[in-house]
Protein backbone atom coordinates (compact mmCIF):
# COMPACT_ATOMS: atom_id res chain seq x y z
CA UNK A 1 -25.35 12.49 4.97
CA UNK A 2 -22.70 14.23 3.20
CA UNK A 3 -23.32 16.07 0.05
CA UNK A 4 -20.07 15.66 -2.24
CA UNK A 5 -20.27 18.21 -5.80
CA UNK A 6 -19.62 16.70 -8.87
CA UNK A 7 -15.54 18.37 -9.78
CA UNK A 8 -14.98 17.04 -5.47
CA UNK A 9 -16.47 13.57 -6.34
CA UNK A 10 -14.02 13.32 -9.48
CA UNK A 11 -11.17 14.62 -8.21
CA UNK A 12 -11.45 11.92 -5.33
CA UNK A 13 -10.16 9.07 -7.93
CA UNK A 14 -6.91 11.38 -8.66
CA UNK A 15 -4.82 10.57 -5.29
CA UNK A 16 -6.88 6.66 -6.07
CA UNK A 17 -4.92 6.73 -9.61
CA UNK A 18 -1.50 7.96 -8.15
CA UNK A 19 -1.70 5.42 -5.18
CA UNK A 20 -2.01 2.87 -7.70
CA UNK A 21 0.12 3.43 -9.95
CA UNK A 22 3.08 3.71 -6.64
CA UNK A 23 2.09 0.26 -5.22
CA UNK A 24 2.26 -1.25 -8.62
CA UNK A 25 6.15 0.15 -8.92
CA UNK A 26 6.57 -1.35 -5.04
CA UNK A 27 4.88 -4.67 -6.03
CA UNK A 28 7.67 -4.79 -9.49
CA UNK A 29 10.49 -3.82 -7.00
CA UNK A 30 9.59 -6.15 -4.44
CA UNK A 31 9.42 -9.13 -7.37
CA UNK A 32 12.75 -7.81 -8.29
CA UNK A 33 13.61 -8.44 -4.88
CA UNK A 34 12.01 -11.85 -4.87
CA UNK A 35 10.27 -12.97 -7.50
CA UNK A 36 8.23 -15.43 -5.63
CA UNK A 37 6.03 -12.76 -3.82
CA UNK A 38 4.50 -11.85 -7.32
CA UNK A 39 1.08 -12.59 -6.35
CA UNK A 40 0.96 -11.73 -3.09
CA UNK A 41 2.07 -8.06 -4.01
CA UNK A 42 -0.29 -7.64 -7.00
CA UNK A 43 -3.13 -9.25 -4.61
CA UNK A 44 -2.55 -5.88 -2.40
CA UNK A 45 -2.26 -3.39 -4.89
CA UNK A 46 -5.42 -4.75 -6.50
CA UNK A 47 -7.11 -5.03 -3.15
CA UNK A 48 -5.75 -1.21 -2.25
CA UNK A 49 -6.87 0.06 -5.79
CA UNK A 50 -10.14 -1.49 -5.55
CA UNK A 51 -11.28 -0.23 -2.06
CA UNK A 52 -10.07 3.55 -3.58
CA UNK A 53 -12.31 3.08 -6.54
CA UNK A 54 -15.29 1.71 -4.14
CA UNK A 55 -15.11 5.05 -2.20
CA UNK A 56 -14.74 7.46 -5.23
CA UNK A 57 -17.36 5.57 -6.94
CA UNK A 58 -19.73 6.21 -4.03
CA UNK A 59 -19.08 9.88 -3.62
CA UNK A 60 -19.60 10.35 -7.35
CA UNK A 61 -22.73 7.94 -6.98
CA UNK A 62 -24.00 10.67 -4.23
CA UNK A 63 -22.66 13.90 -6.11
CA UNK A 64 -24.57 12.94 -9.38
CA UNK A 65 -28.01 12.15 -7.23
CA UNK A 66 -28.31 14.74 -5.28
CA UNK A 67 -27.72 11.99 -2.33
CA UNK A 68 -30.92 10.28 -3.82
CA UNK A 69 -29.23 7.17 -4.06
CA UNK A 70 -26.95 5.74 -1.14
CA UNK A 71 -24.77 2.60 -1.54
CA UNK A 72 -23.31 1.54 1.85
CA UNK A 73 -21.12 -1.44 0.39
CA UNK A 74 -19.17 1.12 -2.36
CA UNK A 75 -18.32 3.25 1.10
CA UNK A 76 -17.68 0.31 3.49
CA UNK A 77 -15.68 -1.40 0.44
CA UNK A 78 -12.85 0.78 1.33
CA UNK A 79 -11.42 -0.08 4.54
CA UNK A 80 -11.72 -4.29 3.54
CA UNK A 81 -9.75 -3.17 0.65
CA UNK A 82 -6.74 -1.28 2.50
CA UNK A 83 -6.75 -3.40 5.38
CA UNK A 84 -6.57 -6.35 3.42
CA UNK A 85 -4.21 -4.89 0.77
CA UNK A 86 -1.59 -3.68 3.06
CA UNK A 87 -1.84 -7.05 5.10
CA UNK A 88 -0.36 -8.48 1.99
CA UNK A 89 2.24 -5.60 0.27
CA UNK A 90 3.69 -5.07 3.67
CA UNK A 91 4.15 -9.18 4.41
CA UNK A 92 5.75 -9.19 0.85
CA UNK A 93 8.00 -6.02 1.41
CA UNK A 94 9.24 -7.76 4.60
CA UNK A 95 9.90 -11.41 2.83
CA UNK A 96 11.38 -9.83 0.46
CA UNK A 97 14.04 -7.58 2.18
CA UNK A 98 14.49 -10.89 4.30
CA UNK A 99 15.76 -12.30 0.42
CA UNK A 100 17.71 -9.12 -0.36
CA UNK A 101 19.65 -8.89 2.90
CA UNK A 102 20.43 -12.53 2.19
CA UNK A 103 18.27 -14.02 5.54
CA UNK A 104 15.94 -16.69 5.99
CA UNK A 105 12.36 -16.04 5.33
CA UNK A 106 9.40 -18.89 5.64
CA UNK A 107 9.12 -21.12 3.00
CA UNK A 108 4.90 -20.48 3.03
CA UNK A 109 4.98 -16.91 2.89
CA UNK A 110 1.08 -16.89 2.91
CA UNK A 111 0.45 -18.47 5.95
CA UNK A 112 0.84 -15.61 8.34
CA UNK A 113 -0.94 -12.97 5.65
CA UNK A 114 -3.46 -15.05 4.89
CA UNK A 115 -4.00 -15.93 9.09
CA UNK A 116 -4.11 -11.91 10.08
CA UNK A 117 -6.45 -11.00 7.02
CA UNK A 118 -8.28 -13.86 8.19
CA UNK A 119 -8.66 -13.00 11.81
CA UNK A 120 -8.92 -9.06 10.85
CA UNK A 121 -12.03 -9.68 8.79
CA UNK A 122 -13.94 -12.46 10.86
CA UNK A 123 -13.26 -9.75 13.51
CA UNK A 124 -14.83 -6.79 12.13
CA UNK A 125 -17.61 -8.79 10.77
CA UNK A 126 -18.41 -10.61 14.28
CA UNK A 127 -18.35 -6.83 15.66
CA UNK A 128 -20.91 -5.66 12.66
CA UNK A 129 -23.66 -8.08 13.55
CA UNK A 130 -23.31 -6.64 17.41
CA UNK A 131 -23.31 -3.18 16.05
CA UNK A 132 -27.15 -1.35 17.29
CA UNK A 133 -27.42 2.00 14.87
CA UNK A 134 -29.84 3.39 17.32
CA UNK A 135 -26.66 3.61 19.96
CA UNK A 136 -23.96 6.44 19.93
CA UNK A 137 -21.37 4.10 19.92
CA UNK A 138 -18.86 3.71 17.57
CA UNK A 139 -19.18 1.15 15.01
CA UNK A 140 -16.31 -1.25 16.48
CA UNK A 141 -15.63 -2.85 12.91
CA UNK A 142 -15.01 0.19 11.42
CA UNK A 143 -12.58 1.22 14.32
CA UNK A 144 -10.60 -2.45 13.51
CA UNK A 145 -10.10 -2.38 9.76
CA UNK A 146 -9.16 1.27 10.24
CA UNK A 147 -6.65 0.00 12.77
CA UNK A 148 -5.16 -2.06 10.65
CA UNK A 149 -5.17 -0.20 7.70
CA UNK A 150 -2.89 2.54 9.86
CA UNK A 151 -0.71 -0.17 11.35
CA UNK A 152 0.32 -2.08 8.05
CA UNK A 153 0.50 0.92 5.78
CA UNK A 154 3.34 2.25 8.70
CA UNK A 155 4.60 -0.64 8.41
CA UNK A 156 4.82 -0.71 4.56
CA UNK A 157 5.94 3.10 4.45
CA UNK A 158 8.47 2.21 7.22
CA UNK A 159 9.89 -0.82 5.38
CA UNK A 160 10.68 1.89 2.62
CA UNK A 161 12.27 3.66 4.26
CA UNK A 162 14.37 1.43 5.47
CA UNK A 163 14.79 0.19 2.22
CA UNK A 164 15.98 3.67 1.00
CA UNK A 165 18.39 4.19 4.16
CA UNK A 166 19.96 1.16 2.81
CA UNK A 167 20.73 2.19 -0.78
CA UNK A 168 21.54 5.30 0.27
CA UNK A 169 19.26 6.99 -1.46
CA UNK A 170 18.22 10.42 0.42
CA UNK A 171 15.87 12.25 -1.72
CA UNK A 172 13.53 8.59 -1.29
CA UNK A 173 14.27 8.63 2.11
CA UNK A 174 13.22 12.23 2.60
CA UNK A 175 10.03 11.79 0.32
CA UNK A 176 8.82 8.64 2.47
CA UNK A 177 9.07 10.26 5.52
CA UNK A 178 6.81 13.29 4.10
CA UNK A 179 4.65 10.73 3.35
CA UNK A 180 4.16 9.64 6.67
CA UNK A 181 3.93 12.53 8.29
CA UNK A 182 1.28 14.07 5.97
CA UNK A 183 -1.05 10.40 6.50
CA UNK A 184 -1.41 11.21 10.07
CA UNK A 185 -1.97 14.62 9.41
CA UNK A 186 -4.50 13.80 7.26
CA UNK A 187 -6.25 10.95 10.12
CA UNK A 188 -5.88 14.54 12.10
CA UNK A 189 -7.98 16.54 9.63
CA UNK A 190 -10.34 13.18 9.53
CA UNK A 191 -10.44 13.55 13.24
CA UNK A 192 -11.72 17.00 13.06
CA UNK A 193 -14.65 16.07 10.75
CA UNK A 194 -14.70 19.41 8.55
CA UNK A 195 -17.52 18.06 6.26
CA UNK A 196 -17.89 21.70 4.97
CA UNK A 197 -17.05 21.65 0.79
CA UNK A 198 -13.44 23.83 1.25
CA UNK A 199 -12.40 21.12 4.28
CA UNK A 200 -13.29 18.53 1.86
CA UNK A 201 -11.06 19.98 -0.77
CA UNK A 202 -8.25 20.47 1.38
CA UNK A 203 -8.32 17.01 2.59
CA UNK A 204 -8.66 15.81 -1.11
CA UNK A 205 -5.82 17.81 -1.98
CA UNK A 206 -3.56 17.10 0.22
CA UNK A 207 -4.02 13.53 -0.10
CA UNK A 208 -3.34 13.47 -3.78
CA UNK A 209 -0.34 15.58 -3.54
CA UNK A 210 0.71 13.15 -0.67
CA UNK A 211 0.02 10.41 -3.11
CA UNK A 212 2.10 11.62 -5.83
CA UNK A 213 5.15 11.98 -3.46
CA UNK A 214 4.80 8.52 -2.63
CA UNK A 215 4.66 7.54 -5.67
CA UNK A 216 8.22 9.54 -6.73
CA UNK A 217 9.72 8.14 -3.58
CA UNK A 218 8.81 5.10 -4.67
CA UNK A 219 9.93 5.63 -8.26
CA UNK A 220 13.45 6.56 -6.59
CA UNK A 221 13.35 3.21 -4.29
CA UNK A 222 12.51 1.15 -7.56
CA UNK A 223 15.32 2.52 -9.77
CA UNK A 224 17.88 2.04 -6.88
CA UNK A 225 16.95 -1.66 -6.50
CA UNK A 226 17.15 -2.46 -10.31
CA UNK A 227 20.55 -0.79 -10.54
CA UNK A 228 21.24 -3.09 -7.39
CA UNK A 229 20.33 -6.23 -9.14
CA UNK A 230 21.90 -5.48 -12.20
CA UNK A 231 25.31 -4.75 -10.85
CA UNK A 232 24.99 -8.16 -8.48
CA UNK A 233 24.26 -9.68 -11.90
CA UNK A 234 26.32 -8.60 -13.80
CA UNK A 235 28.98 -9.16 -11.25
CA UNK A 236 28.04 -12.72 -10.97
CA UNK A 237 28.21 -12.67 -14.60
CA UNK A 238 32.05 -11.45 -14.44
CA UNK A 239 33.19 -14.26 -11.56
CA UNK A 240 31.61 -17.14 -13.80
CA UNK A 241 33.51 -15.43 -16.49
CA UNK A 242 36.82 -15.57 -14.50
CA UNK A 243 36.10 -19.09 -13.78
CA UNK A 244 35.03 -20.47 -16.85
CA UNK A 245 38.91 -21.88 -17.69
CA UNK A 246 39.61 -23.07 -14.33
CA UNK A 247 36.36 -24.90 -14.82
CA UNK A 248 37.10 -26.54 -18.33
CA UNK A 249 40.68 -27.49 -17.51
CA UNK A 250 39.34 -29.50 -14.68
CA UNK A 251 36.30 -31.30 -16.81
CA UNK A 252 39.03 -31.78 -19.44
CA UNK A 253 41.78 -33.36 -17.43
């Protein structure tokens, strides 16, 4: 088992804090976008946060124990979380850039969320009762909700982006992509399974930096859509303006 030290164990819930606090801006954008999808952006963010906390909660659990004291749910917690989480902000994200472009989206936006969180879980559960620890193998449910976690959080990032490229905004645009390309360095660190106390700290560093340029990217993306929607507004405001006589001579003749 991994032995985590106390300062490593807290500094875990940093980059847990900052990815929080930048899918809670991208759940207010996306309402901005279409308010609607209020729920199911706030239901990822929440699921995302919590899966963080689970992890950082174990670590600390295991730092402050001296390993005594082990509890697997807190550290498989995290991958239900993200998989789950990102399911939902990156299905919202898409809806509602559907809205903002002015195209159709479904009228039941949960159905297809709610059917791939569905079939992701009663996946990786099915492969956890096959799962034999006294084999080798890898534990197949882990591999899945990992999976997904990767795929939708691309997905989400890559939305953003787009999102960005659209406003025009660069600096956004150039802080997403960093973003991207420091996750799968990180799964590339992960990979090499440096379990030594400095790897652990570079890992944990990185990530939190990596988490506070998303969440200034995001920041960026945010502002740009409010100014959006307020000019729209406020141009809509103008044309009723304009039209307000027109309108009143014809109810009054």
């Amino acid at each position: 088992m991994e032995i985590y030290s106390i300062p490593l164990a807290l500094e875990d819930f940093l980059p847990v804090i900052f990815s929080a606090i930048a899918l809670f801006i991208l759940a207010k954008m996306i309402i901005k976008m279409d308010d609607g999808l209020s729920h199911m952006a706030y239901a990822g963010v929440v699921l995302v946060t919590l899966g963080g906390l689970s992890k950082a909660t174990w670590k600390l659990i295991i730092a402050l124990s001296d390993a005594e004291i082990n509890i697997h749910i807190l550290d498989n917690a995290l991958f239900f979380g993200l998989s789950t989480g990102f399911i939902l902000i990156a299905y919202a994200l898409w809806y509602a850039q559907r809205k903002y472009f002015e195209r159709r989206r479904p009228d039941n936006v949960w159905f297809f969320p709610i059917v791939v969180c569905v079939v992701t879980l009663g996946t990786a559960f099915y492969t956890a009762t096959l799962y034999d620890p006294e084999r080798a193998s890898p534990q197949i449910w882990f591999l899945i909700l990992l999976g997904m976690t990767t795929i939708f959080n691309f997905i989400t990032i890559g939305l953003a982006i787009r999102q960005a490229r659209h406003q025009n905004q660069t600096t956004a645009t150039l802080l997403l992509i960093i973003n991207l390309v420091a996750i799968i360095a990180l799964q590339g660190i992960a990979r090499i399974g440096d379990d030594t106390e400095t790897g652990q700290w570079i890992a944990q560093i990185t990530n939190t930096i990596n988490q506070l340029i998303l969440l200034y990217g995001v920041w960026l993306l945010y502002k740009g859509v409010q100014d959006h929607v307020a000019v729209a507004r406020s141009e809509l405001h103008q044309l009723d303006y304009a039209n307000e006589p027109h309108d009143m001579l014809i109810k009054n003749s």
